[in-house]
PDB file of N, CA and C in Angstrom:
ATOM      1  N   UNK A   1     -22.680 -22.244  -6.781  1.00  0.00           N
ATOM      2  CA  UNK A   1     -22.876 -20.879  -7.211  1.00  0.00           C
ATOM      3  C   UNK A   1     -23.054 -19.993  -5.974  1.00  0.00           C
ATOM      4  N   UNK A   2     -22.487 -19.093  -6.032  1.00  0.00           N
ATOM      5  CA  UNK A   2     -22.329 -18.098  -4.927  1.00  0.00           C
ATOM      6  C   UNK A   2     -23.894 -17.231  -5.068  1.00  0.00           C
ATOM      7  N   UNK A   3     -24.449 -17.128  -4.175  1.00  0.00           N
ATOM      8  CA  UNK A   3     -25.393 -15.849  -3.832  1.00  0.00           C
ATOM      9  C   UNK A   3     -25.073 -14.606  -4.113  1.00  0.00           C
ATOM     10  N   UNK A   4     -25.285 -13.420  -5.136  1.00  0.00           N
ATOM     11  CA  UNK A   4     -25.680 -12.362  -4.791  1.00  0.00           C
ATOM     12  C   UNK A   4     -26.120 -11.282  -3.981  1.00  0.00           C
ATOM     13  N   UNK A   5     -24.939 -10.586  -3.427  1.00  0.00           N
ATOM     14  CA  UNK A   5     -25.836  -9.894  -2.161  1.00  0.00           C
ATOM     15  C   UNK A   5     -26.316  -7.856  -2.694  1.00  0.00           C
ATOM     16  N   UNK A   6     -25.840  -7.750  -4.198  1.00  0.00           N
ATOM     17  CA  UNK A   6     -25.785  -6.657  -4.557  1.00  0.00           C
ATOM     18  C   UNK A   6     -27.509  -6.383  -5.419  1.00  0.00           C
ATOM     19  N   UNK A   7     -27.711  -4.572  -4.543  1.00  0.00           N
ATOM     20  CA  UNK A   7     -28.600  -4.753  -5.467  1.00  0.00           C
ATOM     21  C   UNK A   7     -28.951  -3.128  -6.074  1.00  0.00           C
ATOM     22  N   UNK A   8     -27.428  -3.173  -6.729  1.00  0.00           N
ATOM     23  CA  UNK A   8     -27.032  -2.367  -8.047  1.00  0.00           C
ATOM     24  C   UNK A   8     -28.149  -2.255  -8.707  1.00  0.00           C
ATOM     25  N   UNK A   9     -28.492  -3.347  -9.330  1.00  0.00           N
ATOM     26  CA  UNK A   9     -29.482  -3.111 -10.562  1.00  0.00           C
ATOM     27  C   UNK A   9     -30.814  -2.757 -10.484  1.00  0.00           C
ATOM     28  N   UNK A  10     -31.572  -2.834  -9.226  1.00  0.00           N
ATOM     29  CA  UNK A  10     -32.771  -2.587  -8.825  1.00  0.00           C
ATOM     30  C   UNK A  10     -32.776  -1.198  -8.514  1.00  0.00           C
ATOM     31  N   UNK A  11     -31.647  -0.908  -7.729  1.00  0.00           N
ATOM     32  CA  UNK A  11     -31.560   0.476  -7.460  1.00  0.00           C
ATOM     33  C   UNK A  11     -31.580   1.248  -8.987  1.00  0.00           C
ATOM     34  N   UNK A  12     -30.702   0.873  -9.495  1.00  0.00           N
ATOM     35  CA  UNK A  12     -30.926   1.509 -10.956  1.00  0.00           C
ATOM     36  C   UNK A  12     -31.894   1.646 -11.655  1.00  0.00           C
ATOM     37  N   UNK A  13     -32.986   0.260 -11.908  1.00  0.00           N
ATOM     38  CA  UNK A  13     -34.131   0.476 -12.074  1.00  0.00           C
ATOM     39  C   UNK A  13     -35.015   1.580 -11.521  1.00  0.00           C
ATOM     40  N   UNK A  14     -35.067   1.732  -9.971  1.00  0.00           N
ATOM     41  CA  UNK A  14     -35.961   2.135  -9.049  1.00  0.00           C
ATOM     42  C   UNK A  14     -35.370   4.126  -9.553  1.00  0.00           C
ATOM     43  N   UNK A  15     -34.234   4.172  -9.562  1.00  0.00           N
ATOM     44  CA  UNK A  15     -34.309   5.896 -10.065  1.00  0.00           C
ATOM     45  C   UNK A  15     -33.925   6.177 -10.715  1.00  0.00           C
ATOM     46  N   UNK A  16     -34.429   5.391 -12.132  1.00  0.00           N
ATOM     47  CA  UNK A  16     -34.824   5.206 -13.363  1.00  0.00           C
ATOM     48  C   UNK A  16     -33.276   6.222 -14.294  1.00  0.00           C
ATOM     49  N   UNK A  17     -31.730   5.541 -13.986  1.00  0.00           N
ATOM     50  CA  UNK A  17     -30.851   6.051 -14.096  1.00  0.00           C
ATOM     51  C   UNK A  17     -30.942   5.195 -15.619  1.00  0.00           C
ATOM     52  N   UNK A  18     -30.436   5.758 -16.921  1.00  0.00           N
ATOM     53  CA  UNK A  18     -30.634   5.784 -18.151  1.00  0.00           C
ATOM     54  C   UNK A  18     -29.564   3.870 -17.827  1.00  0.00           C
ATOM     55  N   UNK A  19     -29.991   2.968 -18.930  1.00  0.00           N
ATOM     56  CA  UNK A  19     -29.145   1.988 -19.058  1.00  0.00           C
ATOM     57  C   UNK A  19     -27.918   2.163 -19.825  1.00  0.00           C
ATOM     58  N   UNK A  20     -27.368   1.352 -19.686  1.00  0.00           N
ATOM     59  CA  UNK A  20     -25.708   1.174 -20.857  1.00  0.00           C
ATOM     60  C   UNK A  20     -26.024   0.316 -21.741  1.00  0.00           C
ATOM     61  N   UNK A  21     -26.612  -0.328 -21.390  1.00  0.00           N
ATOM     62  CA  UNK A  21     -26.858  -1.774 -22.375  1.00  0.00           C
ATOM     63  C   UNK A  21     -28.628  -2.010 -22.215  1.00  0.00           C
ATOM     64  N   UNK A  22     -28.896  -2.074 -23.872  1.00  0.00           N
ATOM     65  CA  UNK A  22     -30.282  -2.174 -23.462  1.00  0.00           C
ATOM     66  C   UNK A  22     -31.163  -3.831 -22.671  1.00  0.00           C
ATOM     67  N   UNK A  23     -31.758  -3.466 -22.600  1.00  0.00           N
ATOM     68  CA  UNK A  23     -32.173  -4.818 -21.339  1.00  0.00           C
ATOM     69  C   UNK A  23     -32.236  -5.648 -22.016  1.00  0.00           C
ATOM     70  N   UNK A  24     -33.184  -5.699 -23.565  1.00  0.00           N
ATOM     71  CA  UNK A  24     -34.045  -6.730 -24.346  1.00  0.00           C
ATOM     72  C   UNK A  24     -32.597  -7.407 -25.395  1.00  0.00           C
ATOM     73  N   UNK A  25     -32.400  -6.060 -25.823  1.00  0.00           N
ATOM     74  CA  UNK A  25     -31.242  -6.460 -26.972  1.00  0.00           C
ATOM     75  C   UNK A  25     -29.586  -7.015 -26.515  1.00  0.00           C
ATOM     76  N   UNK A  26     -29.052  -6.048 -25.461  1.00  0.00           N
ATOM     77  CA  UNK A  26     -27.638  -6.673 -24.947  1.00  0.00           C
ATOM     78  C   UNK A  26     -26.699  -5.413 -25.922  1.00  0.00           C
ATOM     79  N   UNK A  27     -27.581  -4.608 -26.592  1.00  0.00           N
ATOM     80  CA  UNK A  27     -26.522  -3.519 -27.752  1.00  0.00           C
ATOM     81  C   UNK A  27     -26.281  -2.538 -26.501  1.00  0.00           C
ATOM     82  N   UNK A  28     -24.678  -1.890 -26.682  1.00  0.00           N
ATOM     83  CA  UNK A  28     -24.879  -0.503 -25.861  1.00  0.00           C
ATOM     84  C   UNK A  28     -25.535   0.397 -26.176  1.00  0.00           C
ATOM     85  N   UNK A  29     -26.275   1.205 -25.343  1.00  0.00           N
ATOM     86  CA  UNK A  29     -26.991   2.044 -26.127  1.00  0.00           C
ATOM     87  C   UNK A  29     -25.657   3.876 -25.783  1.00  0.00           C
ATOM     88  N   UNK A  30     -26.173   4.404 -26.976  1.00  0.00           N
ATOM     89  CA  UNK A  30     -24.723   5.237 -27.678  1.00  0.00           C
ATOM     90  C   UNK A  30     -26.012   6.068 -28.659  1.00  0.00           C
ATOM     91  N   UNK A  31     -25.656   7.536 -28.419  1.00  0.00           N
ATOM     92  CA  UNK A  31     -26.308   8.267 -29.341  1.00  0.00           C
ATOM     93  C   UNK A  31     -26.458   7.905 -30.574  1.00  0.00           C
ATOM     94  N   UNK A  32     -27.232   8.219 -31.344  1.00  0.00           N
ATOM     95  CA  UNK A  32     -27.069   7.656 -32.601  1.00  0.00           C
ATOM     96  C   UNK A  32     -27.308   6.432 -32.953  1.00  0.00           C
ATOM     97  N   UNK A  33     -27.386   5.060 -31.927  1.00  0.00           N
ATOM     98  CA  UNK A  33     -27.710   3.879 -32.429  1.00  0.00           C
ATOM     99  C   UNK A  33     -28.891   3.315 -32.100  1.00  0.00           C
ATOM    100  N   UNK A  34     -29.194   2.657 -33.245  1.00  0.00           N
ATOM    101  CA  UNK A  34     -30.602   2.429 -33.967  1.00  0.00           C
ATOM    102  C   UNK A  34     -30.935   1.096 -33.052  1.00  0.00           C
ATOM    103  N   UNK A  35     -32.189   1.082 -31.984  1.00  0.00           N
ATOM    104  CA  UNK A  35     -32.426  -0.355 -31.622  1.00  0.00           C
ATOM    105  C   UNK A  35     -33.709  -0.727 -32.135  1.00  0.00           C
ATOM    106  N   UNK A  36     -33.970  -2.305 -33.059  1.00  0.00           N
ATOM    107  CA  UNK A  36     -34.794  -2.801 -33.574  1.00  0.00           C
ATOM    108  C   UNK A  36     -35.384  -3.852 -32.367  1.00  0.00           C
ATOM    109  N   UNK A  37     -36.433  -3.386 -32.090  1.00  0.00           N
ATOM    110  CA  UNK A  37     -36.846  -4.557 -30.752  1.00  0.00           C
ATOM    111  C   UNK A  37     -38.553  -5.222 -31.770  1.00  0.00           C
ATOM    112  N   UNK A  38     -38.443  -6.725 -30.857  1.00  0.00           N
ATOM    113  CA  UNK A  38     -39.885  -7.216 -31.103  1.00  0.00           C
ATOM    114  C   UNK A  38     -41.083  -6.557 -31.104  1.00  0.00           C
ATOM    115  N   UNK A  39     -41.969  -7.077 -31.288  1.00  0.00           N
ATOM    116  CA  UNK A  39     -43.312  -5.906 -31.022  1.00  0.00           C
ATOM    117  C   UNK A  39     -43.605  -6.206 -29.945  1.00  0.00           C
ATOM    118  N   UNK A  40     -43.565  -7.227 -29.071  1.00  0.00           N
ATOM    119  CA  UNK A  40     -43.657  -7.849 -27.563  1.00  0.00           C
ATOM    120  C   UNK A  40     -42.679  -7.000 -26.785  1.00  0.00           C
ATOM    121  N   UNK A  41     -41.499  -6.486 -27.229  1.00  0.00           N
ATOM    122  CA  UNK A  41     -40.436  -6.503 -26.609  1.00  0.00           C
ATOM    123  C   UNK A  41     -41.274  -4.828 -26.358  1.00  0.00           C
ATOM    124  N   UNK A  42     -41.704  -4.026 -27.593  1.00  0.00           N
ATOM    125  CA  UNK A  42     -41.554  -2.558 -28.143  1.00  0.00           C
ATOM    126  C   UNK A  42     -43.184  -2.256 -27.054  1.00  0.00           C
ATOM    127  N   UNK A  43     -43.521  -3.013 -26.721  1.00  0.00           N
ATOM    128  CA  UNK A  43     -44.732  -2.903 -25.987  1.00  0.00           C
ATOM    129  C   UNK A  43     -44.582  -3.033 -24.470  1.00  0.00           C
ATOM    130  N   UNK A  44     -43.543  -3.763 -24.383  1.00  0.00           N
ATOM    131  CA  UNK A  44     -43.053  -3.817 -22.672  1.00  0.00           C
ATOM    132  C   UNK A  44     -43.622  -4.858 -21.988  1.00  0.00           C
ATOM    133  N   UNK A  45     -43.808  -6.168 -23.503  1.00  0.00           N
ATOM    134  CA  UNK A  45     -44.756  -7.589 -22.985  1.00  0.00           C
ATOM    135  C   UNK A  45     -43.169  -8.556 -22.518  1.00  0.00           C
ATOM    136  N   UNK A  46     -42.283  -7.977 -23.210  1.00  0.00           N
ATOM    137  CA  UNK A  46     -40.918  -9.013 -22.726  1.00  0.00           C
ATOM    138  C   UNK A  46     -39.883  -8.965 -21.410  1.00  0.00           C
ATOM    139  N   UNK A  47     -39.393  -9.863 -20.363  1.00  0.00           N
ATOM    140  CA  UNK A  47     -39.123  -9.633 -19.384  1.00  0.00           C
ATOM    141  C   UNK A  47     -37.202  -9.021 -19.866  1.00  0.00           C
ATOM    142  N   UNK A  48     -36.584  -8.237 -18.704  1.00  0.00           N
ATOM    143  CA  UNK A  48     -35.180  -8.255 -19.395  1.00  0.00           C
ATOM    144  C   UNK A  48     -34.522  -9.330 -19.300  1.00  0.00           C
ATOM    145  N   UNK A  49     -33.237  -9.056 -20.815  1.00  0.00           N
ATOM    146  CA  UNK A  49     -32.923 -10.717 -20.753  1.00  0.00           C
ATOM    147  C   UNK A  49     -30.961  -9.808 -20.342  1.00  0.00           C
ATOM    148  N   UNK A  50     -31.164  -8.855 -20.008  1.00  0.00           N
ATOM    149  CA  UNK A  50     -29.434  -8.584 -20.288  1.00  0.00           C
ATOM    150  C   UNK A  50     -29.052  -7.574 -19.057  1.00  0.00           C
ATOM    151  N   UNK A  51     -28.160  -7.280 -18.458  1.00  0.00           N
ATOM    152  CA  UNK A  51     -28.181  -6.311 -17.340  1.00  0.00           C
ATOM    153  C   UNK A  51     -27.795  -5.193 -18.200  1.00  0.00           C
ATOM    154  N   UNK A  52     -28.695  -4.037 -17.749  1.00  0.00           N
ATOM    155  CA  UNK A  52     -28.622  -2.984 -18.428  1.00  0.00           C
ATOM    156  C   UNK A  52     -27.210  -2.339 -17.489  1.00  0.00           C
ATOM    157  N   UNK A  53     -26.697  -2.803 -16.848  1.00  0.00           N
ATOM    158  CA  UNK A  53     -25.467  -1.934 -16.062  1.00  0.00           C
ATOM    159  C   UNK A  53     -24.021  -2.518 -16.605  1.00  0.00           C
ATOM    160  N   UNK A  54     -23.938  -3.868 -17.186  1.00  0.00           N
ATOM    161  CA  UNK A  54     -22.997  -4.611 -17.411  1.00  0.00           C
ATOM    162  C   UNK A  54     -23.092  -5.112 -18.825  1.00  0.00           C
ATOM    163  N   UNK A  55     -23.955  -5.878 -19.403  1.00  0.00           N
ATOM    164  CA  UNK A  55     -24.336  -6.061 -20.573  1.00  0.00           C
ATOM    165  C   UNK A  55     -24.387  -7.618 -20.363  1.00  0.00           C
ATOM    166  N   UNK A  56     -24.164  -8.628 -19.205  1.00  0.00           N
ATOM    167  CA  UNK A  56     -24.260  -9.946 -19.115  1.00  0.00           C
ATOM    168  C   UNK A  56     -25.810 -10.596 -18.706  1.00  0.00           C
ATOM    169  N   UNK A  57     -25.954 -11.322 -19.473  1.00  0.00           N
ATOM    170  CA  UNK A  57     -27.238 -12.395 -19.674  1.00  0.00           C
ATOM    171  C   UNK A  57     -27.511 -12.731 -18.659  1.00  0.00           C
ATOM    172  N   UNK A  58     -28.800 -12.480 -18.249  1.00  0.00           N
ATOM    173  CA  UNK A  58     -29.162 -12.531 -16.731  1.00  0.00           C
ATOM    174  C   UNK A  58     -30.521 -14.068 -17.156  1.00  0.00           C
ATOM    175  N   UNK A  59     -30.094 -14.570 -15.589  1.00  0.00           N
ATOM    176  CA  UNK A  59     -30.954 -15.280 -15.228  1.00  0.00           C
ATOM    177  C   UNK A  59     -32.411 -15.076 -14.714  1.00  0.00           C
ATOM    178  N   UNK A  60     -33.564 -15.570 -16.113  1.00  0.00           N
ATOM    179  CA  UNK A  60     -34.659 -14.718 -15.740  1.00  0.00           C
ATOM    180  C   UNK A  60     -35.852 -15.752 -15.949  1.00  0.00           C
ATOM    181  N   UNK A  61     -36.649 -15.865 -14.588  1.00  0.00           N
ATOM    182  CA  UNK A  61     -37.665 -16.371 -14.731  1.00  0.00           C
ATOM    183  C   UNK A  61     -39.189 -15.892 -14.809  1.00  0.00           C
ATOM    184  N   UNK A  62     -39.701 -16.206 -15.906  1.00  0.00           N
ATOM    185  CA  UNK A  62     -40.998 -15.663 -16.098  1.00  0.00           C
ATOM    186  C   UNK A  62     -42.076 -16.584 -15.636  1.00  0.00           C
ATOM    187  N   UNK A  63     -43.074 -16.034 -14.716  1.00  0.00           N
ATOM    188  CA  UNK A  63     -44.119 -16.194 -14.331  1.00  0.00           C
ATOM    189  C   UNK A  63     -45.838 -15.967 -14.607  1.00  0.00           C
ATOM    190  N   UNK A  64     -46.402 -16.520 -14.107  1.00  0.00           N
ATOM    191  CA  UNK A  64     -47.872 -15.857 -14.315  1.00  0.00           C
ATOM    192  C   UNK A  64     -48.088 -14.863 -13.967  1.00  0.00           C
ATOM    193  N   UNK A  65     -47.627 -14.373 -12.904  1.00  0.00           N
ATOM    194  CA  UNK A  65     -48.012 -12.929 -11.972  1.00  0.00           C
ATOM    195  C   UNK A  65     -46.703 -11.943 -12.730  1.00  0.00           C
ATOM    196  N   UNK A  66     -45.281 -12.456 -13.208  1.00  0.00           N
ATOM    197  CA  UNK A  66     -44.529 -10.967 -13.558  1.00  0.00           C
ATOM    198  C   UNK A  66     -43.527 -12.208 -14.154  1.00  0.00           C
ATOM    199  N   UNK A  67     -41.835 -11.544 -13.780  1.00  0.00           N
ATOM    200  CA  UNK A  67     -41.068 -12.122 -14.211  1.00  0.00           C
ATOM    201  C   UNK A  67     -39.616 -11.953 -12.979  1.00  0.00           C
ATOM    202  N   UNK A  68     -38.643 -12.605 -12.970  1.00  0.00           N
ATOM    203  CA  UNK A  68     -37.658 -12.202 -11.514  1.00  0.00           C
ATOM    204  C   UNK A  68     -35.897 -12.635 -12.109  1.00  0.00           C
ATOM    205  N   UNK A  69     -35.809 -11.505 -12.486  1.00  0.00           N
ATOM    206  CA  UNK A  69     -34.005 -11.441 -13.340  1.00  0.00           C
ATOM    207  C   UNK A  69     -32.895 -11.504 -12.524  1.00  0.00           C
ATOM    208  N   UNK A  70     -31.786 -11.661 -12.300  1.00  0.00           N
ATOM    209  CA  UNK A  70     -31.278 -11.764 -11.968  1.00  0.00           C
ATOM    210  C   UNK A  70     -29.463 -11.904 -12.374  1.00  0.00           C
ATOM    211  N   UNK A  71     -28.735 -11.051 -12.146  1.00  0.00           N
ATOM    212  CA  UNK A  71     -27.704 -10.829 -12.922  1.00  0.00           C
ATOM    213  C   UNK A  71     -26.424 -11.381 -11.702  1.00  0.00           C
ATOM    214  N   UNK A  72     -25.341 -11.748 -12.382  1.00  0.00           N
ATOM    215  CA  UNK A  72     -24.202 -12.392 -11.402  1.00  0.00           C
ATOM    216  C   UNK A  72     -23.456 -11.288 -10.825  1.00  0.00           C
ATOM    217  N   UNK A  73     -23.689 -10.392 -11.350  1.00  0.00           N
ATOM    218  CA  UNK A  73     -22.963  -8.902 -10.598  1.00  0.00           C
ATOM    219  C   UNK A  73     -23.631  -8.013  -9.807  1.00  0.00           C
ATOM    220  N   UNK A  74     -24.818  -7.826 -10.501  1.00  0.00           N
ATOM    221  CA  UNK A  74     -25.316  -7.098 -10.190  1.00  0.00           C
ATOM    222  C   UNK A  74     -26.837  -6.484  -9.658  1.00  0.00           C
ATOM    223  N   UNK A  75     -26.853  -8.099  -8.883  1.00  0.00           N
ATOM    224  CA  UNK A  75     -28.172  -8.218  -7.933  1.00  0.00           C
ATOM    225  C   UNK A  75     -29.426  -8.820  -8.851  1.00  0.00           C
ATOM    226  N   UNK A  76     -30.368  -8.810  -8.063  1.00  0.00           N
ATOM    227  CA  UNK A  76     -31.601  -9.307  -8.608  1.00  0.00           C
ATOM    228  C   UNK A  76     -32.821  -8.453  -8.764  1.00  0.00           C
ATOM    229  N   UNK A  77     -33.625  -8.406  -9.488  1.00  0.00           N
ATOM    230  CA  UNK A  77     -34.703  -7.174  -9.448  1.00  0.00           C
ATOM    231  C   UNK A  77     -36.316  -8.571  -9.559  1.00  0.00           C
ATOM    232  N   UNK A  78     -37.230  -7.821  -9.093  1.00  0.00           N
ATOM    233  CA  UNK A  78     -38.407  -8.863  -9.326  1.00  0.00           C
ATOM    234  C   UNK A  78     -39.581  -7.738  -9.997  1.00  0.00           C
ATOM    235  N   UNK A  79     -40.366  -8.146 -11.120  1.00  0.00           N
ATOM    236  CA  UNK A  79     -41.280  -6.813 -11.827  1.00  0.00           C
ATOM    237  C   UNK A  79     -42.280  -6.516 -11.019  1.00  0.00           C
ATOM    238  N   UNK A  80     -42.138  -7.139  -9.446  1.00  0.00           N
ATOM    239  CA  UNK A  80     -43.218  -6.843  -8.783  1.00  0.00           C
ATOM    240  C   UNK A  80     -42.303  -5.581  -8.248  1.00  0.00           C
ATOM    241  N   UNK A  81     -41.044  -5.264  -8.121  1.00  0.00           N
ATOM    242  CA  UNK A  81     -40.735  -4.079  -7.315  1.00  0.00           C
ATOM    243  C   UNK A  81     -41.301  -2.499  -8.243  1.00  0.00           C
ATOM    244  N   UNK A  82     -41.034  -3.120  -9.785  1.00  0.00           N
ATOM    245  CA  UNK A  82     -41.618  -2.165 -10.711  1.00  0.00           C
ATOM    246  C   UNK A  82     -42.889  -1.796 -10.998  1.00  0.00           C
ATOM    247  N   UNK A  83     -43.537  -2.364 -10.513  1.00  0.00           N
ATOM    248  CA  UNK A  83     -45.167  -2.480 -10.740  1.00  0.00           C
ATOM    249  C   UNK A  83     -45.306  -2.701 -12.068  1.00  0.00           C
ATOM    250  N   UNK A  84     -44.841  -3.839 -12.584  1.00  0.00           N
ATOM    251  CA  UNK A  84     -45.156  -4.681 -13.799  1.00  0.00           C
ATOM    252  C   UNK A  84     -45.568  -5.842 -13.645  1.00  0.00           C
ATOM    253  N   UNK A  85     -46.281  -5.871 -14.684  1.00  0.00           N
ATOM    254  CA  UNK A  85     -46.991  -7.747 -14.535  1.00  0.00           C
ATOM    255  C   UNK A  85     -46.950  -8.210 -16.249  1.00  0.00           C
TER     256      UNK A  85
END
Protein backbone atom coordinates (compact mmCIF):
# COMPACT_ATOMS: atom_id res chain seq x y z
CA UNK A 1 0.00 0.00 0.00
CA UNK A 2 1.30 3.24 -1.04
CA UNK A 3 1.58 6.16 1.61
CA UNK A 4 -0.43 9.17 1.40
CA UNK A 5 1.29 12.33 1.09
CA UNK A 6 -2.00 14.61 0.62
CA UNK A 7 -3.51 16.54 3.15
CA UNK A 8 -6.69 17.73 1.32
CA UNK A 9 -8.88 16.62 3.94
CA UNK A 10 -7.45 18.16 7.05
CA UNK A 11 -7.10 21.27 5.34
CA UNK A 12 -10.73 21.05 4.68
CA UNK A 13 -11.52 20.23 8.04
CA UNK A 14 -9.20 23.01 9.49
CA UNK A 15 -11.32 25.96 7.33
CA UNK A 16 -14.24 24.36 8.05
CA UNK A 17 -15.14 24.31 4.02
CA UNK A 18 -18.90 22.75 3.99
CA UNK A 19 -18.54 18.68 3.12
CA UNK A 20 -19.94 16.82 -0.09
CA UNK A 21 -20.47 13.77 1.55
CA UNK A 22 -21.43 13.58 5.03
CA UNK A 23 -18.61 12.06 7.22
CA UNK A 24 -20.89 9.62 9.46
CA UNK A 25 -23.43 8.61 6.74
CA UNK A 26 -21.38 8.49 3.15
CA UNK A 27 -25.02 10.39 1.66
CA UNK A 28 -24.15 13.56 -0.48
CA UNK A 29 -25.23 16.19 1.22
CA UNK A 30 -27.67 18.34 -1.45
CA UNK A 31 -30.23 20.90 -0.29
CA UNK A 32 -33.15 19.43 0.67
CA UNK A 33 -31.80 16.04 1.87
CA UNK A 34 -32.85 14.65 5.00
CA UNK A 35 -29.78 13.06 7.14
CA UNK A 36 -30.90 10.52 9.92
CA UNK A 37 -27.70 10.08 12.12
CA UNK A 38 -27.25 7.95 15.54
CA UNK A 39 -27.64 9.73 18.72
CA UNK A 40 -23.75 9.05 19.24
CA UNK A 41 -23.21 10.11 15.82
CA UNK A 42 -25.93 13.50 16.38
CA UNK A 43 -23.82 14.34 19.50
CA UNK A 44 -20.36 14.26 17.86
CA UNK A 45 -19.50 10.90 20.13
CA UNK A 46 -18.75 9.05 16.55
CA UNK A 47 -15.35 9.24 14.75
CA UNK A 48 -15.73 9.91 10.65
CA UNK A 49 -16.21 6.83 8.84
CA UNK A 50 -16.39 8.44 5.05
CA UNK A 51 -14.28 11.30 3.37
CA UNK A 52 -16.37 14.14 3.34
CA UNK A 53 -14.40 15.38 -0.02
CA UNK A 54 -14.80 12.06 -2.01
CA UNK A 55 -17.37 9.92 -0.36
CA UNK A 56 -14.76 6.73 0.11
CA UNK A 57 -14.57 4.72 3.44
CA UNK A 58 -11.76 5.81 5.26
CA UNK A 59 -9.50 3.98 7.40
CA UNK A 60 -10.22 4.92 10.99
CA UNK A 61 -8.79 4.16 14.18
CA UNK A 62 -10.36 4.91 17.41
CA UNK A 63 -8.57 5.45 20.51
CA UNK A 64 -8.72 6.35 24.17
CA UNK A 65 -7.42 9.85 23.78
CA UNK A 66 -9.49 10.65 20.10
CA UNK A 67 -9.69 8.83 16.88
CA UNK A 68 -7.05 9.07 13.43
CA UNK A 69 -8.96 8.65 9.77
CA UNK A 70 -7.52 8.35 7.08
CA UNK A 71 -8.66 8.37 3.44
CA UNK A 72 -6.67 6.84 0.16
CA UNK A 73 -6.99 10.17 -1.62
CA UNK A 74 -7.20 12.36 0.42
CA UNK A 75 -4.76 12.46 3.33
CA UNK A 76 -5.11 11.75 6.91
CA UNK A 77 -6.62 13.97 9.68
CA UNK A 78 -6.04 13.00 13.59
CA UNK A 79 -9.10 14.58 16.20
CA UNK A 80 -6.23 15.81 18.02
CA UNK A 81 -5.67 18.47 15.09
CA UNK A 82 -9.51 19.34 15.79
CA UNK A 83 -9.49 19.58 19.35
CA UNK A 84 -11.71 16.56 19.77
CA UNK A 85 -11.47 13.74 22.08
Amino acid sequence: MREVTSDELLTALLCGDSPVFHPNTGQRIEEGTVIKLSPSARAGLEAPRVCQLCGRRMVVQVRPDGWDASCSRHGRVDSAYLGQR
